[in-house]
PDB file of N, CA and C in Angstrom:
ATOM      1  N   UNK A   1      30.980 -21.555-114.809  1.00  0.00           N
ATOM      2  CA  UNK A   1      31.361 -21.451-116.197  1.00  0.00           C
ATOM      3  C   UNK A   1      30.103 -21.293-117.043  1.00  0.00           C
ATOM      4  N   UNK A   2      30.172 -19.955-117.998  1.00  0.00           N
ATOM      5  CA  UNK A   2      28.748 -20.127-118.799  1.00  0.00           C
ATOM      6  C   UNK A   2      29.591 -20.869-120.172  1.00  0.00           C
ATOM      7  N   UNK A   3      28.271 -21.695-120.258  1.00  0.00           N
ATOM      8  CA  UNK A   3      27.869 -22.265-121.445  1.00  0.00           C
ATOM      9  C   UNK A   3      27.304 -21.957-122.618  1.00  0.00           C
ATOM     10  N   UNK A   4      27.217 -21.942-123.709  1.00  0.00           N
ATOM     11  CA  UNK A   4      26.303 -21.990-124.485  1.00  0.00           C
ATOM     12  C   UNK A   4      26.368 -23.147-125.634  1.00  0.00           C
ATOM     13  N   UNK A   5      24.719 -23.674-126.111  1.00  0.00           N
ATOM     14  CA  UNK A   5      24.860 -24.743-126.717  1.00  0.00           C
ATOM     15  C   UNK A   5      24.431 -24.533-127.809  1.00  0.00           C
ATOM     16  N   UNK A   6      25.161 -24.701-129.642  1.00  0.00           N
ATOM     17  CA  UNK A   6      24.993 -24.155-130.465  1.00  0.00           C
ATOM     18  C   UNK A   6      23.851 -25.168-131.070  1.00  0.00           C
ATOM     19  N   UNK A   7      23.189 -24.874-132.643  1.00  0.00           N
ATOM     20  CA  UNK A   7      22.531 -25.473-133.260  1.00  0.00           C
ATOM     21  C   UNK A   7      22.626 -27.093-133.610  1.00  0.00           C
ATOM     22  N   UNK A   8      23.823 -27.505-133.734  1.00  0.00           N
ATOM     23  CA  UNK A   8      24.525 -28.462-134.423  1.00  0.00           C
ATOM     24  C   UNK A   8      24.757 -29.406-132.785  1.00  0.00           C
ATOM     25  N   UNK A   9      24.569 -28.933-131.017  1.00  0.00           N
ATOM     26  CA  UNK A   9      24.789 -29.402-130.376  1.00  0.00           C
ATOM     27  C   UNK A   9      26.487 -29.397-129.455  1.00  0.00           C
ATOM     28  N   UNK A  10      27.119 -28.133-130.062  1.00  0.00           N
ATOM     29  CA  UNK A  10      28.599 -28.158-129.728  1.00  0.00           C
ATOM     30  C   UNK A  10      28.096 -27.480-128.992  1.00  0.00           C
ATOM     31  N   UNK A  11      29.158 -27.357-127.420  1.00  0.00           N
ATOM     32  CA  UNK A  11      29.582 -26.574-126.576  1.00  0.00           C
ATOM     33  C   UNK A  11      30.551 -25.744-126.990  1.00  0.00           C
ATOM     34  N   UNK A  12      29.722 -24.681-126.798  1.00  0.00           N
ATOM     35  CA  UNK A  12      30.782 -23.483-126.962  1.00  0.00           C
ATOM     36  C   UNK A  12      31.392 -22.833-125.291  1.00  0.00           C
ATOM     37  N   UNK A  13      32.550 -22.448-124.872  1.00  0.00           N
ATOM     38  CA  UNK A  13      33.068 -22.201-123.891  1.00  0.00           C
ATOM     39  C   UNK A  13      33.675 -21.178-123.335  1.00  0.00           C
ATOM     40  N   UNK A  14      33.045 -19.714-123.730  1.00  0.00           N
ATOM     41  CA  UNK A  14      33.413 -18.887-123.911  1.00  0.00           C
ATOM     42  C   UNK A  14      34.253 -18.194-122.690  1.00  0.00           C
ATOM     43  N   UNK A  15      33.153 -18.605-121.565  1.00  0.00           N
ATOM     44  CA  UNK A  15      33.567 -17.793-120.180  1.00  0.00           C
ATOM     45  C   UNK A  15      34.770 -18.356-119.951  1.00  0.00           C
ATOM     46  N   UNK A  16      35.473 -19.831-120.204  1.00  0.00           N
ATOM     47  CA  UNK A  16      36.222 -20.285-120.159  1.00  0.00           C
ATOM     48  C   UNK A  16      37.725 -19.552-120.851  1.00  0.00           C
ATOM     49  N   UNK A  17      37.862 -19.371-121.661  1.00  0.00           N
ATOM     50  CA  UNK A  17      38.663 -18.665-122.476  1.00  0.00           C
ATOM     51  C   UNK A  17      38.971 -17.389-121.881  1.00  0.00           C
ATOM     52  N   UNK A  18      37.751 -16.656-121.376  1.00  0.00           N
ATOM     53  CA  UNK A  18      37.942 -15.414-120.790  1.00  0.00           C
ATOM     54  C   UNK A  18      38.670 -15.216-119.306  1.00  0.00           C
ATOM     55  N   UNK A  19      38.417 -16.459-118.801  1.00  0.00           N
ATOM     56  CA  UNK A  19      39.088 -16.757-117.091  1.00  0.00           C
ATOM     57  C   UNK A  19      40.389 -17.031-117.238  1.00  0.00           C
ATOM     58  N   UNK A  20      40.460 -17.955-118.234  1.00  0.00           N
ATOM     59  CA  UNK A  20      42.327 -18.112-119.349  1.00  0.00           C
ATOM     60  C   UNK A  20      43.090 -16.505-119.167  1.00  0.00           C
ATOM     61  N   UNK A  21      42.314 -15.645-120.223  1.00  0.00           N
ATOM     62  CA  UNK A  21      43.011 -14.640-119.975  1.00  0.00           C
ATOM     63  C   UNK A  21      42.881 -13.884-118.918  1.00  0.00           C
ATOM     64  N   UNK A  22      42.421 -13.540-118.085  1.00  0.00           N
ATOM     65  CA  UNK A  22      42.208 -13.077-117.029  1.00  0.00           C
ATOM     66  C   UNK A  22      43.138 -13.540-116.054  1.00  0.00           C
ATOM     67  N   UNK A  23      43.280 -14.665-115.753  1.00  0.00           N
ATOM     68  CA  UNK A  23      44.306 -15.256-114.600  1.00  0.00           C
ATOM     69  C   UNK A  23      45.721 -15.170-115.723  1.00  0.00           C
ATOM     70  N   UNK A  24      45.981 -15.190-117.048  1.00  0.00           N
ATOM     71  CA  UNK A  24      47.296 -15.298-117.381  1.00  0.00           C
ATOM     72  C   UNK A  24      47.925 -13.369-117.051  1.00  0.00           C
ATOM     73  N   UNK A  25      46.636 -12.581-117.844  1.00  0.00           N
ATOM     74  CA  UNK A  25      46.654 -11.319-117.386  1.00  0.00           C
ATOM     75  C   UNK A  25      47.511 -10.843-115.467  1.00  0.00           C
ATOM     76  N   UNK A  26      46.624 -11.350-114.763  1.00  0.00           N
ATOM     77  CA  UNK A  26      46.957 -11.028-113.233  1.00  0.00           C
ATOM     78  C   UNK A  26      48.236 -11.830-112.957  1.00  0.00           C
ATOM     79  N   UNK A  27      48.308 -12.999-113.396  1.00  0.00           N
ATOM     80  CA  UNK A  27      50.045 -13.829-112.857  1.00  0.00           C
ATOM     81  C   UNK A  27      50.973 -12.785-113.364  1.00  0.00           C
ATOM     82  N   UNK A  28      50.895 -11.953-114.639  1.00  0.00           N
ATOM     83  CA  UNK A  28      52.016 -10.894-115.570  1.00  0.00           C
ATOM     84  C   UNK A  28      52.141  -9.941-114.839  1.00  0.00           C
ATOM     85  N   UNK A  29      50.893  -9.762-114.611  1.00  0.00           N
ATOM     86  CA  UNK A  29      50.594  -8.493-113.717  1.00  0.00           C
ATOM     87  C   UNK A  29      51.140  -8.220-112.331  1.00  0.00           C
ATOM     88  N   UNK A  30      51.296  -8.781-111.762  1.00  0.00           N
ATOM     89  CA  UNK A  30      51.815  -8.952-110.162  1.00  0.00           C
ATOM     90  C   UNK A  30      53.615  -9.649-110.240  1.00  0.00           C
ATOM     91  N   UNK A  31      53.859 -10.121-111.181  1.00  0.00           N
ATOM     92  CA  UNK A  31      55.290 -10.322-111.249  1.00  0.00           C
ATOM     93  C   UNK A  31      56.098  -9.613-111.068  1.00  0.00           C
ATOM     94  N   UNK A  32      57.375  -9.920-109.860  1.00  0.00           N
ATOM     95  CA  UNK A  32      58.276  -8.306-109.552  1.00  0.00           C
ATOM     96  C   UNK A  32      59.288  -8.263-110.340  1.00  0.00           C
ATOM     97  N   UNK A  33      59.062  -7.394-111.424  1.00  0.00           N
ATOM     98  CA  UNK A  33      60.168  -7.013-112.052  1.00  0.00           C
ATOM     99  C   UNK A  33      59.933  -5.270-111.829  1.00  0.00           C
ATOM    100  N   UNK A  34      61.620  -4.407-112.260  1.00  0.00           N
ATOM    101  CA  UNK A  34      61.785  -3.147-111.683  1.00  0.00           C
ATOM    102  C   UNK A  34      60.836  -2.665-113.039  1.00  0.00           C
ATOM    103  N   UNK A  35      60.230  -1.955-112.887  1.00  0.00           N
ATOM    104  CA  UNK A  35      59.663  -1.043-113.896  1.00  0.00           C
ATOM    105  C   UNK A  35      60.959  -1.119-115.512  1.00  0.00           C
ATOM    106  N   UNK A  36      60.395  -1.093-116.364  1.00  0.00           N
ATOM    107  CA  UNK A  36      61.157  -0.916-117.766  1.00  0.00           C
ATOM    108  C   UNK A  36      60.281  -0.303-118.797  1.00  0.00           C
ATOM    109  N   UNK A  37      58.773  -0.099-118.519  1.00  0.00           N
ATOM    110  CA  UNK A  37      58.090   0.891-119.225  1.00  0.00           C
ATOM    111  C   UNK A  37      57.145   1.415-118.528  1.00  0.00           C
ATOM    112  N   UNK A  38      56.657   2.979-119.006  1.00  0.00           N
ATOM    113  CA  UNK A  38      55.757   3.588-118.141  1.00  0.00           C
ATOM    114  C   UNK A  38      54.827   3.884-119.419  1.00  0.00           C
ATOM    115  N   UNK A  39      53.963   3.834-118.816  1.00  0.00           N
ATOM    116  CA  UNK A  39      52.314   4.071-119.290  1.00  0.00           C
ATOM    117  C   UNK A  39      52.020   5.061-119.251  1.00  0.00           C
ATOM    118  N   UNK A  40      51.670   6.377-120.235  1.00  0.00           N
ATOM    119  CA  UNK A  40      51.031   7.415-119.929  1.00  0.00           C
ATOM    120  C   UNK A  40      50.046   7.629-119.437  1.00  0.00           C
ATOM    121  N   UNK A  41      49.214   8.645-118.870  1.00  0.00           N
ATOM    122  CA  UNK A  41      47.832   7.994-118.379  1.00  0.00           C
ATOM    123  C   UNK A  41      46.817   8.454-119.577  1.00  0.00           C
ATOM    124  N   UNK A  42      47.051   8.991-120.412  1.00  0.00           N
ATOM    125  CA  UNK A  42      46.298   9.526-121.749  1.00  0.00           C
ATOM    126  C   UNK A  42      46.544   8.496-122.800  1.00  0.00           C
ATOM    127  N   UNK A  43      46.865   7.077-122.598  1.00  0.00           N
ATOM    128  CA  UNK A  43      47.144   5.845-123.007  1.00  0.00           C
ATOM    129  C   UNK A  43      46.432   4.799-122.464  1.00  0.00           C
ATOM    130  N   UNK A  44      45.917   4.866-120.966  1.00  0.00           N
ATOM    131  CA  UNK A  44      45.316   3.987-120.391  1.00  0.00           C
ATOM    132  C   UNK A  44      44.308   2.917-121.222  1.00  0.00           C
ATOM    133  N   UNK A  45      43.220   3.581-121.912  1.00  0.00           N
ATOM    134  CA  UNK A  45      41.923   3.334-121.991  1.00  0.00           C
ATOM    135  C   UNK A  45      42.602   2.705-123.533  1.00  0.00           C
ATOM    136  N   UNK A  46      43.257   3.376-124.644  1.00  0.00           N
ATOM    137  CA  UNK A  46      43.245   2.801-125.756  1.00  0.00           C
ATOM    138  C   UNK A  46      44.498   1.656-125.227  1.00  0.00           C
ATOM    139  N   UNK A  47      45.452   1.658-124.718  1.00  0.00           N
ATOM    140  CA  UNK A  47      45.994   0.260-124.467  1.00  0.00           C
ATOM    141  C   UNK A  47      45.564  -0.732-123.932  1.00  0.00           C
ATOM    142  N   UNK A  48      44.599  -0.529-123.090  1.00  0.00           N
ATOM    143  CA  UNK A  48      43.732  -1.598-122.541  1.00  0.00           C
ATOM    144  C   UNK A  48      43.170  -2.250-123.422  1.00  0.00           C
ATOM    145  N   UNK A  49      42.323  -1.662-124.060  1.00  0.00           N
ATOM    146  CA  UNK A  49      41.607  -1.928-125.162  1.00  0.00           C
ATOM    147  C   UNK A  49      42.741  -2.878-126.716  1.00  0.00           C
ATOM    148  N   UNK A  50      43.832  -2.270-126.888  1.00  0.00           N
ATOM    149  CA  UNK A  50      44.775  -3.402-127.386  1.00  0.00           C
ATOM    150  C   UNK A  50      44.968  -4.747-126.908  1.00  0.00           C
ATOM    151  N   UNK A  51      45.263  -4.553-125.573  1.00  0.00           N
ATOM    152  CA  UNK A  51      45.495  -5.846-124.300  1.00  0.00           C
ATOM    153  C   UNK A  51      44.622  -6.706-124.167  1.00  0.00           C
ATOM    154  N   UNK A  52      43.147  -6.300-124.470  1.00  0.00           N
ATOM    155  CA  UNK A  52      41.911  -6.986-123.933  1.00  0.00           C
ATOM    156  C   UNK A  52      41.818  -7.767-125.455  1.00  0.00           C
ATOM    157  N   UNK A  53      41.892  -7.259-126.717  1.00  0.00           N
ATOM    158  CA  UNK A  53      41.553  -7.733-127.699  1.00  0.00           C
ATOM    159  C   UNK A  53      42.453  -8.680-127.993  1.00  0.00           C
ATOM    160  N   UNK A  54      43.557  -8.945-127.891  1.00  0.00           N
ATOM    161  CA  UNK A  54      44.955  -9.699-128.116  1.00  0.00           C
ATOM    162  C   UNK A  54      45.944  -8.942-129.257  1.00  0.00           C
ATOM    163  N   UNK A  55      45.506  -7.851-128.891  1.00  0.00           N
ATOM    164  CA  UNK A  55      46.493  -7.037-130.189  1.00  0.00           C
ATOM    165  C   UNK A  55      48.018  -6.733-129.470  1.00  0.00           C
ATOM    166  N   UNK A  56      48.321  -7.240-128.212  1.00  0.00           N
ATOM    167  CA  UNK A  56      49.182  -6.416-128.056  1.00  0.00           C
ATOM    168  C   UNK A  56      50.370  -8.407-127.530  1.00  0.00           C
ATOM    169  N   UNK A  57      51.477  -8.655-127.731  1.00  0.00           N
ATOM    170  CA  UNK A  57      52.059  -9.682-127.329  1.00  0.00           C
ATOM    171  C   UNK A  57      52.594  -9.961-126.333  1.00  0.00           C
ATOM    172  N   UNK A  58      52.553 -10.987-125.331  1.00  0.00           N
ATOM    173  CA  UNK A  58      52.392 -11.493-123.634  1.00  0.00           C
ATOM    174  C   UNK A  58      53.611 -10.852-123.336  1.00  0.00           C
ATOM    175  N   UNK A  59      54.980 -11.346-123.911  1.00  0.00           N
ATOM    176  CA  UNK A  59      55.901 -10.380-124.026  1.00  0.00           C
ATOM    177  C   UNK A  59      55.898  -8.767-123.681  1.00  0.00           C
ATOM    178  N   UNK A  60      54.895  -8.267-124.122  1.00  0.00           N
ATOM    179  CA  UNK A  60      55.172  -6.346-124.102  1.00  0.00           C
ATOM    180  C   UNK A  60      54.011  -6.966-123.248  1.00  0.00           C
ATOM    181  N   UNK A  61      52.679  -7.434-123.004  1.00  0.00           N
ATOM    182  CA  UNK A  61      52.137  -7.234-121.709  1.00  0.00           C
ATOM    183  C   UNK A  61      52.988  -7.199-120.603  1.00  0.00           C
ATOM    184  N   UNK A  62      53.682  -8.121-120.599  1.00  0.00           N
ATOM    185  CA  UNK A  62      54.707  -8.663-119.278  1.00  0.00           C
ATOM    186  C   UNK A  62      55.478  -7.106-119.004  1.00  0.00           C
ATOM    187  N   UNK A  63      55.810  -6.358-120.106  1.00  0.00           N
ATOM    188  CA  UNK A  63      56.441  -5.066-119.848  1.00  0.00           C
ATOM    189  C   UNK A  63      55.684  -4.063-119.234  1.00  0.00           C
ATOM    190  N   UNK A  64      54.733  -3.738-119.975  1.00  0.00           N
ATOM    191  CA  UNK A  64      54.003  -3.108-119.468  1.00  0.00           C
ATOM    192  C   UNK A  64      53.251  -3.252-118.123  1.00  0.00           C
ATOM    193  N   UNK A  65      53.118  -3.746-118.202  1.00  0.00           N
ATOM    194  CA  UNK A  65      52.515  -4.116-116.009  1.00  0.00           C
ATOM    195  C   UNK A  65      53.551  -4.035-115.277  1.00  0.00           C
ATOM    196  N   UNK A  66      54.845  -3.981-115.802  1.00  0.00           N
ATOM    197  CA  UNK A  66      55.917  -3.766-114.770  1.00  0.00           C
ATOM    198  C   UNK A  66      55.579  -2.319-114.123  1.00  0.00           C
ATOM    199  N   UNK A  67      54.662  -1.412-114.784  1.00  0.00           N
ATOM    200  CA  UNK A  67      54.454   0.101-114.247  1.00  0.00           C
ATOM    201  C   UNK A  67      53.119  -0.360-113.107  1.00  0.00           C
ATOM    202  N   UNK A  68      53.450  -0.736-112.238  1.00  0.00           N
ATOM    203  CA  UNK A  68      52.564  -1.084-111.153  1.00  0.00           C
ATOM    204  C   UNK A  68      51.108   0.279-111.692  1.00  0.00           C
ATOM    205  N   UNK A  69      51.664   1.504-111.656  1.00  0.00           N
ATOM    206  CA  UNK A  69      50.274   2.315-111.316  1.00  0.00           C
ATOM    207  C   UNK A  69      49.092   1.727-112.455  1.00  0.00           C
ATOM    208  N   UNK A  70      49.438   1.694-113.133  1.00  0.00           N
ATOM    209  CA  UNK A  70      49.179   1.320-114.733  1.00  0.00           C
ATOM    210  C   UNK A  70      48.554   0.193-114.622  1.00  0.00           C
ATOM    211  N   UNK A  71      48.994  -0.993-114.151  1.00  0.00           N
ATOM    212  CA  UNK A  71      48.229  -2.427-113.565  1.00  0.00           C
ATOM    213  C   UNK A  71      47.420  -2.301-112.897  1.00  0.00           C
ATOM    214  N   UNK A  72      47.888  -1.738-111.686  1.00  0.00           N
ATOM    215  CA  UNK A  72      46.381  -1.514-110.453  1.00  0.00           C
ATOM    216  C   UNK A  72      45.377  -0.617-110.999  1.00  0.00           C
ATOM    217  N   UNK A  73      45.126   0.260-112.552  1.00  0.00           N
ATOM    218  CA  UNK A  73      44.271   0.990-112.904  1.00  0.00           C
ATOM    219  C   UNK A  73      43.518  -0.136-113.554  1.00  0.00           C
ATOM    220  N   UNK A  74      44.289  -1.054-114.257  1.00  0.00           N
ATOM    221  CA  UNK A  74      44.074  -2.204-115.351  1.00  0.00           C
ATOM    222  C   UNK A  74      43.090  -3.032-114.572  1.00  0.00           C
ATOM    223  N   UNK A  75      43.630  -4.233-113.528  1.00  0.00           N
ATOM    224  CA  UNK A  75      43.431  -4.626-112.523  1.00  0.00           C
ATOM    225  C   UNK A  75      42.142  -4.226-112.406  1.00  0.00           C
ATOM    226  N   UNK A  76      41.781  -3.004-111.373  1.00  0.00           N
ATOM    227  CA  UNK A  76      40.753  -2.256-111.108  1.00  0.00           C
ATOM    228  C   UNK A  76      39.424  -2.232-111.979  1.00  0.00           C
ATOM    229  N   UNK A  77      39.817  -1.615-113.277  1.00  0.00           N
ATOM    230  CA  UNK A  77      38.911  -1.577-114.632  1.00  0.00           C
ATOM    231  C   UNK A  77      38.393  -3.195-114.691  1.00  0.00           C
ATOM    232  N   UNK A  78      39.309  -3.836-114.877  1.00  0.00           N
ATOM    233  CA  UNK A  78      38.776  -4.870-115.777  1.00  0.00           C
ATOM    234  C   UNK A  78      39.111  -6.431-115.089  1.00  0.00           C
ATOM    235  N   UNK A  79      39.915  -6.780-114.407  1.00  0.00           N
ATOM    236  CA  UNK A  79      39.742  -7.601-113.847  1.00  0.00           C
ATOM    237  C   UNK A  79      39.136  -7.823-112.484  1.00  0.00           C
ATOM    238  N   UNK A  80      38.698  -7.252-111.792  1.00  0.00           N
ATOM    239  CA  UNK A  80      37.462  -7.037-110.727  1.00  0.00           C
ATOM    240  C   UNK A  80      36.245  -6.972-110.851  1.00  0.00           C
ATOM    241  N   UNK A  81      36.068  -7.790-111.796  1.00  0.00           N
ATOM    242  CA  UNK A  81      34.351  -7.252-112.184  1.00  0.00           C
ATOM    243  C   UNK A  81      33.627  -8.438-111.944  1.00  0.00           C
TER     244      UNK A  81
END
Protein backbone atom coordinates (compact mmCIF):
# COMPACT_ATOMS: atom_id res chain seq x y z
CA UNK A 1 0.00 0.00 0.00
CA UNK A 2 1.57 3.47 -0.91
CA UNK A 3 1.41 6.01 1.51
CA UNK A 4 1.82 9.41 1.62
CA UNK A 5 2.32 11.70 4.65
CA UNK A 6 0.90 15.21 4.40
CA UNK A 7 2.19 18.52 6.12
CA UNK A 8 -0.17 18.60 9.07
CA UNK A 9 0.97 14.63 9.62
CA UNK A 10 -2.33 12.85 8.08
CA UNK A 11 -2.11 9.74 6.15
CA UNK A 12 -3.28 10.02 3.04
CA UNK A 13 -4.31 6.50 1.34
CA UNK A 14 -4.55 6.76 -1.97
CA UNK A 15 -3.36 3.35 -3.41
CA UNK A 16 -5.91 2.14 -1.11
CA UNK A 17 -8.96 3.64 -2.66
CA UNK A 18 -7.60 2.66 -6.00
CA UNK A 19 -7.42 -1.33 -5.08
CA UNK A 20 -11.28 -0.48 -3.73
CA UNK A 21 -12.04 0.24 -7.17
CA UNK A 22 -10.21 -2.06 -8.94
CA UNK A 23 -11.39 -5.29 -7.13
CA UNK A 24 -15.16 -3.73 -7.02
CA UNK A 25 -14.45 -3.07 -10.93
CA UNK A 26 -13.28 -7.02 -11.62
CA UNK A 27 -16.12 -8.74 -9.07
CA UNK A 28 -18.83 -6.57 -11.86
CA UNK A 29 -16.78 -7.55 -14.33
CA UNK A 30 -16.70 -11.33 -14.28
CA UNK A 31 -20.37 -11.67 -13.04
CA UNK A 32 -22.51 -14.06 -15.39
CA UNK A 33 -25.12 -12.25 -16.56
CA UNK A 34 -26.40 -12.73 -20.54
CA UNK A 35 -25.13 -9.71 -22.29
CA UNK A 36 -27.88 -6.60 -22.16
CA UNK A 37 -25.47 -3.99 -23.63
CA UNK A 38 -22.83 -3.90 -26.26
CA UNK A 39 -19.99 -1.59 -26.41
CA UNK A 40 -18.92 -0.19 -29.60
CA UNK A 41 -15.37 -0.47 -30.11
CA UNK A 42 -15.07 3.37 -31.23
CA UNK A 43 -16.40 3.85 -27.51
CA UNK A 44 -13.83 1.84 -25.79
CA UNK A 45 -11.23 4.43 -24.77
CA UNK A 46 -13.80 7.43 -23.98
CA UNK A 47 -15.99 5.01 -21.75
CA UNK A 48 -13.25 3.79 -19.94
CA UNK A 49 -12.19 6.93 -19.23
CA UNK A 50 -15.97 7.75 -17.77
CA UNK A 51 -15.63 4.36 -15.67
CA UNK A 52 -12.18 5.13 -14.34
CA UNK A 53 -13.18 8.69 -13.23
CA UNK A 54 -16.57 7.69 -11.45
CA UNK A 55 -18.66 9.38 -14.01
CA UNK A 56 -20.42 6.53 -14.99
CA UNK A 57 -22.95 4.51 -12.00
CA UNK A 58 -22.02 0.75 -10.56
CA UNK A 59 -25.41 0.03 -11.85
CA UNK A 60 -24.64 0.79 -15.80
CA UNK A 61 -20.99 -0.49 -14.95
CA UNK A 62 -22.58 -3.80 -13.91
CA UNK A 63 -24.31 -3.48 -17.55
CA UNK A 64 -21.84 -2.78 -19.37
CA UNK A 65 -19.26 -5.60 -18.59
CA UNK A 66 -22.00 -7.89 -19.27
CA UNK A 67 -20.34 -7.46 -23.07
CA UNK A 68 -17.52 -9.82 -22.05
CA UNK A 69 -15.34 -8.51 -25.27
CA UNK A 70 -15.54 -5.05 -23.90
CA UNK A 71 -14.35 -6.22 -20.22
CA UNK A 72 -11.50 -8.39 -21.30
CA UNK A 73 -10.31 -5.10 -23.43
CA UNK A 74 -11.07 -3.10 -20.01
CA UNK A 75 -9.55 -5.77 -17.83
CA UNK A 76 -6.48 -5.91 -20.14
CA UNK A 77 -5.97 -1.92 -20.37
CA UNK A 78 -6.33 -1.16 -16.99
CA UNK A 79 -6.64 -3.59 -14.51
CA UNK A 80 -3.40 -5.65 -15.21
CA UNK A 81 -1.00 -3.24 -14.67
Amino acid sequence: MKTQTTLDGQIMEESLEQEKTKRLITTVGENKQKVTRKVDSYEYESLAECIRSDQVPANEVAEIFTDKVYYKWYKEKYLNS
